[in-house]
N, C-alpha and C. Protein backbone atom coordinates (compact mmCIF):
# COMPACT_ATOMS: atom_id res chain seq x y z
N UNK A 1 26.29 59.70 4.42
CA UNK A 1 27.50 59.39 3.70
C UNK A 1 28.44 58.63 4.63
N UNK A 2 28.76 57.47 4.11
CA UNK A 2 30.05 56.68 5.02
C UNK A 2 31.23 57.13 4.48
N UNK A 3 32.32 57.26 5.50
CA UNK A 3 33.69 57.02 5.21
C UNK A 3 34.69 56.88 6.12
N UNK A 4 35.10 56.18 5.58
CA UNK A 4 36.41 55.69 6.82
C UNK A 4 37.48 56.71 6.94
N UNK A 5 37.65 56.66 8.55
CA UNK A 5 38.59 58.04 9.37
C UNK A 5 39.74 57.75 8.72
N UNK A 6 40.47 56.55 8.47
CA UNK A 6 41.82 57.00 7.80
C UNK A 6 41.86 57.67 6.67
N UNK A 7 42.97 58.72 6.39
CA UNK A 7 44.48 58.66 6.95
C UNK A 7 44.30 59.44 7.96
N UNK A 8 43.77 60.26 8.31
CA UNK A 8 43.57 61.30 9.56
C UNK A 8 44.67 62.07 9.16
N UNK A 9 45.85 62.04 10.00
CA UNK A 9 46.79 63.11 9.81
C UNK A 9 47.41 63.38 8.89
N UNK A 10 47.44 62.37 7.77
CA UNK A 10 47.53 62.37 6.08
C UNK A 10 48.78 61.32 5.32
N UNK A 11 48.93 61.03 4.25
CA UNK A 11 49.73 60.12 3.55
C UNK A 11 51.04 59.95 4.40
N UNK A 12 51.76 61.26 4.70
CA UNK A 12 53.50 61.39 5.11
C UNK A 12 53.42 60.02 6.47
N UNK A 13 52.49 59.89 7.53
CA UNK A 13 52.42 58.79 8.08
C UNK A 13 52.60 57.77 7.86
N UNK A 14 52.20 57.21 6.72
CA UNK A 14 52.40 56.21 6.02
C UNK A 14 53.66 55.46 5.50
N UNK A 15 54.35 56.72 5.03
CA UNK A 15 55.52 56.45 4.22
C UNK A 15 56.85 56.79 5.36
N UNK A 16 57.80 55.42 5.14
CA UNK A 16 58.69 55.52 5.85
C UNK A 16 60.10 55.91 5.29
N UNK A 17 60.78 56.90 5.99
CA UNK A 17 62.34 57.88 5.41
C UNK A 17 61.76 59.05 4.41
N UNK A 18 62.31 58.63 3.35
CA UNK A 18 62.07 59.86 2.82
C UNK A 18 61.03 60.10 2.02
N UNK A 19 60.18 61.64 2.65
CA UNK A 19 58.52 61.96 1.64
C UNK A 19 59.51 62.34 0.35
N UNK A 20 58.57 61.83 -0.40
CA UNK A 20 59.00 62.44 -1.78
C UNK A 20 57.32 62.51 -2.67
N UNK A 21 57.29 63.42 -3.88
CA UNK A 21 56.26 63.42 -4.43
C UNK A 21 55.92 62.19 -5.45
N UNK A 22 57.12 60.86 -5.50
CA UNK A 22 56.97 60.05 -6.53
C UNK A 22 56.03 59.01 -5.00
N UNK A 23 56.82 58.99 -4.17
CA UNK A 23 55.87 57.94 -3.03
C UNK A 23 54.88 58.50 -2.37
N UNK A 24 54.50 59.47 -2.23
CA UNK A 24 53.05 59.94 -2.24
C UNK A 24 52.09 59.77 -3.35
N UNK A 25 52.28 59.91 -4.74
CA UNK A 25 51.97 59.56 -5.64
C UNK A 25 51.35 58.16 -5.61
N UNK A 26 52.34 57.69 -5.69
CA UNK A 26 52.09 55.70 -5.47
C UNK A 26 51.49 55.30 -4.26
N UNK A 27 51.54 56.20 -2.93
CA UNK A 27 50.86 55.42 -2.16
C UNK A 27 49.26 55.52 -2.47
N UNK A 28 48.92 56.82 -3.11
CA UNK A 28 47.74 56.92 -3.53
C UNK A 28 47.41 56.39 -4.20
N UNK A 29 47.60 55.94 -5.23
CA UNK A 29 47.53 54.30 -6.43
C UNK A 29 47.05 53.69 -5.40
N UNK A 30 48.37 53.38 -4.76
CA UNK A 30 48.28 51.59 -4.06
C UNK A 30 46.73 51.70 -3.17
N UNK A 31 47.04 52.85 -2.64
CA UNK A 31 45.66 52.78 -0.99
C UNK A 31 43.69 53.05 -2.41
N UNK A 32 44.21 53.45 -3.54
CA UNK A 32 42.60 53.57 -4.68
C UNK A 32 42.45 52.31 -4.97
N UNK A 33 43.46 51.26 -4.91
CA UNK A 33 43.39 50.29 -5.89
C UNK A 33 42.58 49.05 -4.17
N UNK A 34 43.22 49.44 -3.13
CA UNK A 34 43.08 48.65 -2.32
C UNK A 34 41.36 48.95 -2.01
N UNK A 35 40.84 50.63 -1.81
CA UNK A 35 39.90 50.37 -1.71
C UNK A 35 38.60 50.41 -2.41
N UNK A 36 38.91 50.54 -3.46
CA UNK A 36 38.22 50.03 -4.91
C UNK A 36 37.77 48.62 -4.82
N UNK A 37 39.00 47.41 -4.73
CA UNK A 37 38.50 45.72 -4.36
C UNK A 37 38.11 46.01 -3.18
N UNK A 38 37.63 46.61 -2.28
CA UNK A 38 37.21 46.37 -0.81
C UNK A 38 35.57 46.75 -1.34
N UNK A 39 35.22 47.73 -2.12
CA UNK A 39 34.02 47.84 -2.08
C UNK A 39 33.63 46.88 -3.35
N UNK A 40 34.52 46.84 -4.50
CA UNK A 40 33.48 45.89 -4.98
C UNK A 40 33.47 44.42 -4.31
N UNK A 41 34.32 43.96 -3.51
CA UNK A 41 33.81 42.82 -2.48
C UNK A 41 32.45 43.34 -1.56
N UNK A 42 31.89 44.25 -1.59
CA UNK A 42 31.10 44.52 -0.78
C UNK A 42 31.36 44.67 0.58
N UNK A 43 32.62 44.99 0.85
CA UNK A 43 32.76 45.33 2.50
C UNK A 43 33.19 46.78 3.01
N UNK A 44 33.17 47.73 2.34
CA UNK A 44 33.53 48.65 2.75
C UNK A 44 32.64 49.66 4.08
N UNK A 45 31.56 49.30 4.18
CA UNK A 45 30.33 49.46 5.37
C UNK A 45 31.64 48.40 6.31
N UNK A 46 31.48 47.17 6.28
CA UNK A 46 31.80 46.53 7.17
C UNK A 46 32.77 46.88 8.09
N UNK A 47 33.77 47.24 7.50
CA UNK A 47 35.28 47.75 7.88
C UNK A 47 35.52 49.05 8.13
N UNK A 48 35.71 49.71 9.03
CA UNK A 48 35.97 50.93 10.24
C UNK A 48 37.35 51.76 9.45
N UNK A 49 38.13 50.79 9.10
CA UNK A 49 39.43 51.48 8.31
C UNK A 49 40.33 50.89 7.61
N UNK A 50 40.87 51.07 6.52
CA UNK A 50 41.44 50.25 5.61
C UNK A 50 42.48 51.24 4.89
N UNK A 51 43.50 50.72 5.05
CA UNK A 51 44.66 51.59 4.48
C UNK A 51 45.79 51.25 3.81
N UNK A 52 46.90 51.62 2.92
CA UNK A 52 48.11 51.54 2.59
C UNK A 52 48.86 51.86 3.29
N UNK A 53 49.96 51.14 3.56
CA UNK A 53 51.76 52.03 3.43
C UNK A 53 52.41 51.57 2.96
N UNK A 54 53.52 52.10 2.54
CA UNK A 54 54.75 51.62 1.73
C UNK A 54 55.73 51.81 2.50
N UNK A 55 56.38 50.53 2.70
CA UNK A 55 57.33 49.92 3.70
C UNK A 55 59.15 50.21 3.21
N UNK A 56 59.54 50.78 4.18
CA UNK A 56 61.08 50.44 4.25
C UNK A 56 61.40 49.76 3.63
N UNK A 57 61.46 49.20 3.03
CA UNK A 57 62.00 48.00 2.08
C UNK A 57 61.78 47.47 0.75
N UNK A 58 62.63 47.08 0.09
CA UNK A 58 62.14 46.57 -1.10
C UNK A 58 62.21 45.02 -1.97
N UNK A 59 61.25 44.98 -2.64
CA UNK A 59 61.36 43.06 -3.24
C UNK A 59 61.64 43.16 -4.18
N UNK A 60 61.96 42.02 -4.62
CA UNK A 60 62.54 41.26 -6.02
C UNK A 60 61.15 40.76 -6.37
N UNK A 61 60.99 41.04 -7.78
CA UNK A 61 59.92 40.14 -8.34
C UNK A 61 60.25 40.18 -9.63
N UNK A 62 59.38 39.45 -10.43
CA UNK A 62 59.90 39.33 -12.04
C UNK A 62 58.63 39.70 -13.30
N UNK A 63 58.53 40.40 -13.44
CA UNK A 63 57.75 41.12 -14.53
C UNK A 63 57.86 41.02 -15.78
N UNK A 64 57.00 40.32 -16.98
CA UNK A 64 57.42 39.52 -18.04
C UNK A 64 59.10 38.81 -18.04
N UNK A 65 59.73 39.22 -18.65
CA UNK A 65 61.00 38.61 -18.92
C UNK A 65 62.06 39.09 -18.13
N UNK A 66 61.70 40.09 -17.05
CA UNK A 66 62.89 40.86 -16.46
C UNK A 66 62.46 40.91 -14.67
N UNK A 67 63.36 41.17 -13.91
CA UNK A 67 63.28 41.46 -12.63
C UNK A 67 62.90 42.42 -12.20
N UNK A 68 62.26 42.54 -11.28
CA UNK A 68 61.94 44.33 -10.42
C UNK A 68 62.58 44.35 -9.45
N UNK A 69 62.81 45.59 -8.69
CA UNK A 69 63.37 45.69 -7.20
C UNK A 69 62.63 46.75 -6.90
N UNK A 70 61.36 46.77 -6.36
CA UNK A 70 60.62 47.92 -6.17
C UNK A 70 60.14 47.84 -4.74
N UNK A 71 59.56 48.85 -4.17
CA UNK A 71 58.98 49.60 -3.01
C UNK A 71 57.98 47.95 -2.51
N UNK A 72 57.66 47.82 -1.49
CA UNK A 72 56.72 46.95 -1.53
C UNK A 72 55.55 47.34 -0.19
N UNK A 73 54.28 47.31 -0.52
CA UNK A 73 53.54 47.83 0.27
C UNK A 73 52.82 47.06 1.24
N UNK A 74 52.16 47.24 2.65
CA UNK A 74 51.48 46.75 3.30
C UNK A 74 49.70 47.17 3.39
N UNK A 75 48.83 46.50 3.38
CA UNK A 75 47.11 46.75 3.21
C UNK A 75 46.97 46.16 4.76
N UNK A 76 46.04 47.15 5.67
CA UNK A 76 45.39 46.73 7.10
C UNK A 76 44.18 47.09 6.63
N UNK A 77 43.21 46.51 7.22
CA UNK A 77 42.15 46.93 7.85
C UNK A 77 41.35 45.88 9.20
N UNK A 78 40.53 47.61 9.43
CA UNK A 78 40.18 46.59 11.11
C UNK A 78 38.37 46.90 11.11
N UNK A 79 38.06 46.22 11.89
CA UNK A 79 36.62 46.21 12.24
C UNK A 79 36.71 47.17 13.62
N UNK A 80 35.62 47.49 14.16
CA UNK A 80 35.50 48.02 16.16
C UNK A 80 34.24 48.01 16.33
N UNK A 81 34.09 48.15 17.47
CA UNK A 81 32.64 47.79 18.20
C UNK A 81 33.02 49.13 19.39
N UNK A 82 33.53 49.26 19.47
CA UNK A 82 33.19 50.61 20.57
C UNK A 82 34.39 52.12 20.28
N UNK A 83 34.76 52.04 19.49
CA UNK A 83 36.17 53.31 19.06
C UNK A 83 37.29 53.11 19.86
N UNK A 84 37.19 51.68 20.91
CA UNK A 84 38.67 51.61 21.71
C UNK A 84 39.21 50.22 21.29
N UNK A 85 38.74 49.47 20.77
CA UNK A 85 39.36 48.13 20.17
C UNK A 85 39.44 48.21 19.15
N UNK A 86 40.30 47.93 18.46
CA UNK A 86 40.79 47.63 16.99
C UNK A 86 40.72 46.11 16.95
N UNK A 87 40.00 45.28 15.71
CA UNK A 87 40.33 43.95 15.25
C UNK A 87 40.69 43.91 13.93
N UNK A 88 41.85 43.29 13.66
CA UNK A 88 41.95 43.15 12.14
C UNK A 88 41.05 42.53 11.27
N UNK A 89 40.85 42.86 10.19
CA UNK A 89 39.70 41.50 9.19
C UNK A 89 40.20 40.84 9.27
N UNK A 90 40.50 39.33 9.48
CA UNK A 90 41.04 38.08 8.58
C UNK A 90 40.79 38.13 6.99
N UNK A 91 39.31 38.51 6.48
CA UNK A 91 39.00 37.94 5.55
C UNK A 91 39.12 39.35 4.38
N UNK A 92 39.56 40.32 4.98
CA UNK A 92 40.24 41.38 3.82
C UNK A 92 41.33 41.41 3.09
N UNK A 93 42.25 40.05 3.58
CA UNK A 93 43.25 39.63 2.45
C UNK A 93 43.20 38.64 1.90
N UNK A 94 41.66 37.60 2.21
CA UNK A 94 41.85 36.59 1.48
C UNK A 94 40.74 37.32 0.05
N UNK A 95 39.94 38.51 0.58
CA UNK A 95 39.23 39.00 -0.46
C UNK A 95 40.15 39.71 -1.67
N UNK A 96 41.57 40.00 -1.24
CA UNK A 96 42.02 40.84 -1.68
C UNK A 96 43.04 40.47 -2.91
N UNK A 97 42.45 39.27 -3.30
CA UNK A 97 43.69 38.45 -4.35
C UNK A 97 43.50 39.24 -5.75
N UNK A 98 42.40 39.64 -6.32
CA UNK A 98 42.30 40.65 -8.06
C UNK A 98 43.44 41.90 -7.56
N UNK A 99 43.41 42.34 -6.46
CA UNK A 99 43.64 43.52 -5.72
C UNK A 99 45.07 43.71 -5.68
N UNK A 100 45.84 42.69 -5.54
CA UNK A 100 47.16 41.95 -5.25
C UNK A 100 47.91 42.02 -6.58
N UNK A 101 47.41 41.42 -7.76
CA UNK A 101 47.56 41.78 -9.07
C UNK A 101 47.21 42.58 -9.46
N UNK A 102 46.73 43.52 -9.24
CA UNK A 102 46.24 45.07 -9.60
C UNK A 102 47.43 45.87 -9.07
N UNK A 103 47.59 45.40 -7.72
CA UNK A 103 48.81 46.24 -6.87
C UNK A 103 50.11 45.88 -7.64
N UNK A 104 50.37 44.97 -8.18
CA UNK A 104 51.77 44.56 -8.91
C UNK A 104 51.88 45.16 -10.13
N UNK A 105 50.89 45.43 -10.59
CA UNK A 105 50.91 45.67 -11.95
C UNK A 105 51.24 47.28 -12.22
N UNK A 106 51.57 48.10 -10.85
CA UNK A 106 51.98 49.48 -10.84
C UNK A 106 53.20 49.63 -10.67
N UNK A 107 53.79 50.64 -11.36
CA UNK A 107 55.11 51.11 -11.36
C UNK A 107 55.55 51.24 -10.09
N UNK A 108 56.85 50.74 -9.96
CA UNK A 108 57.43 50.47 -8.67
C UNK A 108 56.82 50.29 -7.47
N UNK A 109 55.62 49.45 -7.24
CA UNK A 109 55.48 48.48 -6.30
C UNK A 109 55.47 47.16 -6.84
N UNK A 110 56.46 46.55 -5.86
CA UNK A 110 56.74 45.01 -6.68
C UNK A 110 55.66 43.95 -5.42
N UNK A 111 55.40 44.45 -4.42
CA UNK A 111 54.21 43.36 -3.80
C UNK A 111 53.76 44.23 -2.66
N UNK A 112 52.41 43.62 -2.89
CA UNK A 112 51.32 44.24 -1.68
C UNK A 112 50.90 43.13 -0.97
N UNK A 113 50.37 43.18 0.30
CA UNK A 113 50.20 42.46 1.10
C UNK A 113 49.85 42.19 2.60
């Protein structure tokens, strides 16, 4: 059975100020949805760890006829060759464009990325 070590010490890492049960909630969305497109791109073997957080901050975006101001999240993942180097993918965010619109399309995250 494969699976990648993140989150290790669990979601609250992730999320910055205040835990609440609505952004734990959503980060779990955001981090199913991220690695859902990672395996049907076929890379989830490839990649060592791949994760969500939801960032301090929030964007403007516009959703049919109206504006959002929602949470906006960040997607890493890295490759390693020995458990002491970390490399980022390059090519896990250019895989990650269905993924991107999947991520927008959830209640209060207005962009992933």
């Amino acid at each position: 059975m494969s699976r990648h070590s993140f989150p290790g010490p669990g979601l609250a890492i992730r999320i910055s100020g205040d835990i609440t049960k609505e952004k734990l909630d959503l980060l779990r969305e955001v981090d199913a949805v991220y690695l859902d497109e990672i395996c049907k791109a076929g890379r989830y073997d490839e990649i060592w760890q791949a994760f969500a957080v939801l960032l301090p901050v929030r964007t403007v975006g516009v959703m049919g006829d109206g504006r959002t101001y929602d949470l906006a999240s960040a997607l890493r993942a890295v490759t390693w060759t020995d458990g002491m180097t970390a490399r980022t993918t390059t090519r896990s965010s250019t895989r990650f464009r269905g993924g991107s619109q999947r991520g927008s399309s959830m209640s209060a995250v207005g962009s992933t990325g």
